[in-house]
Protein backbone atom coordinates (compact mmCIF):
# COMPACT_ATOMS: atom_id res chain seq x y z
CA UNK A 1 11.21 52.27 113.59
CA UNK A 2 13.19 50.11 111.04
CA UNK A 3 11.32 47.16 112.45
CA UNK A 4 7.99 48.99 112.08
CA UNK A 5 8.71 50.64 108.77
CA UNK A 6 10.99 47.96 107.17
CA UNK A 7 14.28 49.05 106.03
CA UNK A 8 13.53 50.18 102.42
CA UNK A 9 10.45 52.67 103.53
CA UNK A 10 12.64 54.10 106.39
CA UNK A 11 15.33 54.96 103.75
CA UNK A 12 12.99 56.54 102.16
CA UNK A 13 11.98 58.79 105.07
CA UNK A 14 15.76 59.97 105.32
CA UNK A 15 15.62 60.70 101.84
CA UNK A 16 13.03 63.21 102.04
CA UNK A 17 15.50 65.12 104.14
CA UNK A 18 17.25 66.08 100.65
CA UNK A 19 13.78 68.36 100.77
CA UNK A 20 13.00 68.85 104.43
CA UNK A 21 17.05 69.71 104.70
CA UNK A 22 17.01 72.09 107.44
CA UNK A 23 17.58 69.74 110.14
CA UNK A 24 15.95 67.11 112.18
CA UNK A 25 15.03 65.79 115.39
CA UNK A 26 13.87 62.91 117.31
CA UNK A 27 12.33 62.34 120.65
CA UNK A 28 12.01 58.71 121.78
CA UNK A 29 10.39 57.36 124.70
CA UNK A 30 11.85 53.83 125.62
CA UNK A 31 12.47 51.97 128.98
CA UNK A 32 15.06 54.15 130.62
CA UNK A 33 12.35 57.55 130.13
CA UNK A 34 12.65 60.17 127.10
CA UNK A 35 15.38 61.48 125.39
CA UNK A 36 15.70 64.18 122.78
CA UNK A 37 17.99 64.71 119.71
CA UNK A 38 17.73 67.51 117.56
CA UNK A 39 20.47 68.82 114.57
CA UNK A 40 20.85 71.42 112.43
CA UNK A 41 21.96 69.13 109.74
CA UNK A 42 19.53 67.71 107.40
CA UNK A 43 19.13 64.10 108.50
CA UNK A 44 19.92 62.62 104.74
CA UNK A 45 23.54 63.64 106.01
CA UNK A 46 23.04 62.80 109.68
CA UNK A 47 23.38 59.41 108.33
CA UNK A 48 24.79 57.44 110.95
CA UNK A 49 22.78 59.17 114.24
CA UNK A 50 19.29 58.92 111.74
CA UNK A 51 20.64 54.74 111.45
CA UNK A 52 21.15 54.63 115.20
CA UNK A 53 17.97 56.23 116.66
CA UNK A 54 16.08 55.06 114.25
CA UNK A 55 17.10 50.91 115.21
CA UNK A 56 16.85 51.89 118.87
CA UNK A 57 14.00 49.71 121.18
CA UNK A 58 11.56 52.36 121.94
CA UNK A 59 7.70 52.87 123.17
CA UNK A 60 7.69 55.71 121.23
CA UNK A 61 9.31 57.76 118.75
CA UNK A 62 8.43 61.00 116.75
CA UNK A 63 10.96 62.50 114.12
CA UNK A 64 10.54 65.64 112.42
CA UNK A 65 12.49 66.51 109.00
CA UNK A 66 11.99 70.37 108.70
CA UNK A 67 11.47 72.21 105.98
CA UNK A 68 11.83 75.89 107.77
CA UNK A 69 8.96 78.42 106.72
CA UNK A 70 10.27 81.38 104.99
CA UNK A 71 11.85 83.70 107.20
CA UNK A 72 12.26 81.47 110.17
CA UNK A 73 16.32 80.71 111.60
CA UNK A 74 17.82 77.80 111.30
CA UNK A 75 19.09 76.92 114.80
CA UNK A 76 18.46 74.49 117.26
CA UNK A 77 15.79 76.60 119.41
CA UNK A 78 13.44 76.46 115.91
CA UNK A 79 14.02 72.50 115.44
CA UNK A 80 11.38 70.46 115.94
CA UNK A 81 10.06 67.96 117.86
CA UNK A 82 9.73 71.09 120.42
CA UNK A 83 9.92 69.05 124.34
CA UNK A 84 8.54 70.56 126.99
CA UNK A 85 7.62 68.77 130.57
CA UNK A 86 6.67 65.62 129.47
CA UNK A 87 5.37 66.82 125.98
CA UNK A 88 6.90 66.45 122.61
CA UNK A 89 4.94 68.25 119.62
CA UNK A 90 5.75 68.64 115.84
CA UNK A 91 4.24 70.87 113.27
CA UNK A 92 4.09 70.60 109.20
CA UNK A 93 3.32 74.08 107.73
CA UNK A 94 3.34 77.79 107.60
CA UNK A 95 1.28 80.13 109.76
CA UNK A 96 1.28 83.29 107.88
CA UNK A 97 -0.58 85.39 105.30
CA UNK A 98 0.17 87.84 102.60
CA UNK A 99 1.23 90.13 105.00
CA UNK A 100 3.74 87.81 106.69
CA UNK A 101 4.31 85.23 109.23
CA UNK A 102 2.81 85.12 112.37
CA UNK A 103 5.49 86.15 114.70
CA UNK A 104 6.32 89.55 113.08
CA UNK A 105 2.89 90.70 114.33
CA UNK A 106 3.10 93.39 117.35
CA UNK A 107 3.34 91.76 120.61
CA UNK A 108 -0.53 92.77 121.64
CA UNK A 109 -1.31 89.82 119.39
CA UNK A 110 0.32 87.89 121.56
CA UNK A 111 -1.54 89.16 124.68
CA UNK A 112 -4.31 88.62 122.77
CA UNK A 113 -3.97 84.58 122.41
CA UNK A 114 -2.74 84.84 126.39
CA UNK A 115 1.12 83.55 125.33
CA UNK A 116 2.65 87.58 125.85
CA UNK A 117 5.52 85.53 127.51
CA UNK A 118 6.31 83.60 124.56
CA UNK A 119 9.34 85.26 122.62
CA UNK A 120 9.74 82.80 119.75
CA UNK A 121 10.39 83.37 116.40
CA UNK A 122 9.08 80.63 114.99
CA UNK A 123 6.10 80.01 113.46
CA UNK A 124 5.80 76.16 114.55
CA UNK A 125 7.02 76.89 117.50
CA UNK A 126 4.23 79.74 118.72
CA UNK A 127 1.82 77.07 117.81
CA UNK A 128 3.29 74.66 119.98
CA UNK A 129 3.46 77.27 122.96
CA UNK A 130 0.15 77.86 122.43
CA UNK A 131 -1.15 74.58 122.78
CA UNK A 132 1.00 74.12 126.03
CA UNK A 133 -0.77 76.65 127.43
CA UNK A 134 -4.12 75.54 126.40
CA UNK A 135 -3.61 72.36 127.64
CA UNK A 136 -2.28 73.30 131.45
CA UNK A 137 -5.06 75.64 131.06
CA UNK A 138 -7.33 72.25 131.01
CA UNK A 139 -5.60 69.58 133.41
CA UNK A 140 -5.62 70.20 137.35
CA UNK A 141 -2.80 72.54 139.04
CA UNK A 142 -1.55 72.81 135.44
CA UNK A 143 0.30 69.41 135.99
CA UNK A 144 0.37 68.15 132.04
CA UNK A 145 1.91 64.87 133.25
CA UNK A 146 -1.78 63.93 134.25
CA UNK A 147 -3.22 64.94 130.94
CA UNK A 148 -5.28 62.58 129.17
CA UNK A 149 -5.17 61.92 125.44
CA UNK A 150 -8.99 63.66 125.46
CA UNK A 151 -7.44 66.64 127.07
CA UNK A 152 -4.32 66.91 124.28
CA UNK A 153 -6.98 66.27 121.69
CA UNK A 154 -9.28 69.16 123.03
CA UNK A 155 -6.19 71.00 123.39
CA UNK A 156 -5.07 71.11 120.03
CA UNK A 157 -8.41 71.87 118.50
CA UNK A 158 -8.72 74.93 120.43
CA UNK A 159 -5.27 75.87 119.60
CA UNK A 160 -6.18 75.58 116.35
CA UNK A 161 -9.53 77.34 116.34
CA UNK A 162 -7.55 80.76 117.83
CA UNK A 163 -5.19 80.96 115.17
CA UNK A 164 -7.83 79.92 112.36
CA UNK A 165 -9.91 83.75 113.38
CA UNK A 166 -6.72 84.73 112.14
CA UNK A 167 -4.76 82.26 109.17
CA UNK A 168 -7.50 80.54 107.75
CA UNK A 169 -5.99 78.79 105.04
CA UNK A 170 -2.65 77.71 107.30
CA UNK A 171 -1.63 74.07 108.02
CA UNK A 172 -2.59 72.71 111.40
CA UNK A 173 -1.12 69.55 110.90
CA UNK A 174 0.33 68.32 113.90
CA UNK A 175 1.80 65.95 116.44
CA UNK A 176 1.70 65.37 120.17
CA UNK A 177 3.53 63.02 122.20
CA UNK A 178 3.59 61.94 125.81
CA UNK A 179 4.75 58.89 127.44
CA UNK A 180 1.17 57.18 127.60
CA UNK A 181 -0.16 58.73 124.15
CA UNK A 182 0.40 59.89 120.88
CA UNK A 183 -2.28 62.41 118.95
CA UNK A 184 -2.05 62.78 115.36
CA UNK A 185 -4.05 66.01 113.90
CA UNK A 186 -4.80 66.70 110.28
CA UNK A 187 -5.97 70.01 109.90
CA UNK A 188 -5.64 72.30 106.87
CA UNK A 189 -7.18 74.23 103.48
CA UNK A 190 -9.04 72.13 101.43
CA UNK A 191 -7.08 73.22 98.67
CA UNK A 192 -3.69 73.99 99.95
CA UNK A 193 -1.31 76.13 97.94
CA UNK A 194 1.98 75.41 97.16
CA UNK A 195 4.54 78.46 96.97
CA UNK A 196 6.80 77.81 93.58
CA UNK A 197 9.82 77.79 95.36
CA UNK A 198 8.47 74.35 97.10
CA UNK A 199 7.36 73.10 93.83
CA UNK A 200 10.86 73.61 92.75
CA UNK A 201 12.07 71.86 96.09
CA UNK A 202 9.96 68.54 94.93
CA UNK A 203 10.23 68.82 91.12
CA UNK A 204 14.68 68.61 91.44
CA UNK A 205 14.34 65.82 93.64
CA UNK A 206 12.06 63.60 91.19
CA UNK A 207 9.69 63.63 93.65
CA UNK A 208 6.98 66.45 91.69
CA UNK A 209 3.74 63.77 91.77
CA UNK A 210 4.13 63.58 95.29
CA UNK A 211 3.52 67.61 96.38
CA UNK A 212 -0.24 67.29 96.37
CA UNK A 213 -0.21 64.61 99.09
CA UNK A 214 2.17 66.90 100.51
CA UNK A 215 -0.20 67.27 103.87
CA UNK A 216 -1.84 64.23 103.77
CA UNK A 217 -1.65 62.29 107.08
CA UNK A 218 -1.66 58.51 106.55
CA UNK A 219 -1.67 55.27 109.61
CA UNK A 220 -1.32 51.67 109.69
CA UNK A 221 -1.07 49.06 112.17
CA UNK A 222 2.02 46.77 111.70
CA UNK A 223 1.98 43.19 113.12
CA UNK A 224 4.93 41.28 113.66
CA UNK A 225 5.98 38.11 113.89
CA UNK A 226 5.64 37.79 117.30
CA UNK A 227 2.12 38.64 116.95
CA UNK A 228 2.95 42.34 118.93
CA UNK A 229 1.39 45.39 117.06
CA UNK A 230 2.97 48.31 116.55
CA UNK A 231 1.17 51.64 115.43
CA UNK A 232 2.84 54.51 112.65
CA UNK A 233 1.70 57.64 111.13
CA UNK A 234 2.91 59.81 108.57
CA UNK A 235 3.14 62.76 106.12
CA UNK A 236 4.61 65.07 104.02
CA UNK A 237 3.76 63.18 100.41
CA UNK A 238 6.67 60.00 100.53
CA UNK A 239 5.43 56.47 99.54
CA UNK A 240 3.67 53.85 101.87
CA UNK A 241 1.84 50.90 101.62
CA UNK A 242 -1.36 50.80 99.92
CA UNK A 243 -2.61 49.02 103.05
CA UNK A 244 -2.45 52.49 105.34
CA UNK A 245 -5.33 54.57 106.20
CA UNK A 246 -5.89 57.95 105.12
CA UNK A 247 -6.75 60.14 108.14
CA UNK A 248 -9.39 62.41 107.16
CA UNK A 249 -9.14 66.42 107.46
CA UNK A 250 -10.49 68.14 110.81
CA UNK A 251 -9.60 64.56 112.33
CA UNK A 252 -7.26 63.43 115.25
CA UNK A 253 -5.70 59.85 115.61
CA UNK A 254 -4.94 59.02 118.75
CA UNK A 255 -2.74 56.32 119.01
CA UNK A 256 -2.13 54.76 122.98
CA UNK A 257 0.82 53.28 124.18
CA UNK A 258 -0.38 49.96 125.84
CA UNK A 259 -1.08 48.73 122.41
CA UNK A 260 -4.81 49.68 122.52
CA UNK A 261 -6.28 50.06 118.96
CA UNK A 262 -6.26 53.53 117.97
CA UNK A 263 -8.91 55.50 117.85
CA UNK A 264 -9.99 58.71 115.88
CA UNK A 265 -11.98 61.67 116.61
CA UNK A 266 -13.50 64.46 114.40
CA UNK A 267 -11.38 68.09 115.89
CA UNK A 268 -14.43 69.20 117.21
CA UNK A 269 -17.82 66.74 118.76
């Protein structure tokens, strides 16, 4: 990542830990298979593991910085990336309406969306169970280790589109990771609100013209010197090069990892 991001942007993505400060993780995919970090600690303190991770050879990496939804526990079940077999995903917002977050509903709700197993309290995390479902629902014998980038992508819309009858003005954004693929989904309100406690979160740390790209999802293709290409994404409303794409709303990136050129797809064709 420091050799994709260069060392001054990268700092920059620990800082916004001083806001997303309630912990981090990491899962990489590299030559040896996956591995998985996660912390309770906000990674602008994690200093030294965020340095070493981050400098590490990889295929792959995705890092979350959370910022917990109200409510939600801080503790290492509700830290994100969330791995399962094979599958990493990440999620930036809150699924939840006037009358609460998601997971307080009764458990028919549950039933209802076909996840009654699922015990989480965590918002992000539901989602994420959700979408495992929907996607061994969609590959054969429910083996996700065969599942294409097309089936992660249909996957996440329809995860989406059952908890959108529901939260229609939540944050979808979201990430999935294999060891072939990456899928990068922006999907959220037009017109997002902003609590004022968040507003307050942004404003202390100087960083106040940034909250209304707060869910915008932006990509770029880095070339090296060597000529190899390497592929990033980002969001959450820090700084990047005026030469990254913006990736439009209701839209998925996917982003292969044999160094084909990515591709995106509208959530729904």
């Amino acid at each position: 990542m420091r050799t994709a991001l260069g060392s001054s942007l990268l700092s920059e993505v620990r800082r916004l830990a001083e806001v997303h400060r309630d912990g981090w993780g990491i899962v990489a995919v590299g030559a040896a298979g996956r591995s998985c970090y996660l912390s309770n600690e906000s990674a602008f303190y994690d200093e030294a593991m965020f340095d070493a991770l981050t400098s590490r050879t990889l295929v792959s990496a995705l890092i979350h910085e959370r910022l917990a939804s109200p409510g939600i526990a801080l503790n290492l079940d509700n830290q994100q990336p969330f791995a399962f077999s094979g599958i990493a995903f990440a999620h930036n917002g809150t699924i939840g309406d006037d009358a609460g977050n998601i997971v307080n509903r009764p458990a028919p709700y549950r039933e209802s969306l076909g996840i009654s197993r699922s015990s989480t309290m965590s918002d992000s995390r539901l989602f994420a169970d959700l979408f495992y479902s929907r996607l061994i629902a969609r590959v054969p014998g429910g083996d996700v280790a065969v599942a294409s980038a097309e089936d992660a992508r249909t996957a996440v819309a329809e995860t989406i589109g059952l908890l959108r009858n529901d939260y229609p003005d939540a944050s979808y954004n979201c990430i999935v990771q294999t060891a072939r693929f990456t899928v990068v989904t922006r999907a959220h309100a037009e017109a997002p609100k902003f609590s004022d406690a968040l507003r307050k979160l942004y404003a202390d740390a100087g960083w106040a013209d940034r909250l209304p790209s707060y869910f915008t999802i932006l990509y770029a293709t880095v070339t090296h010197d060597d000529g190899s290409k390497t592929s990033v994404a980002s969001s959450s409303g820090y700084a990047a090069s005026d030469s990254w794409t913006e990736l439009r709303n209701g839209h998925s990136l996917i982003l292969p990892h044999n160094g084909d050129a990515p591709l995106v797809l509208p959530l729904s064709r």
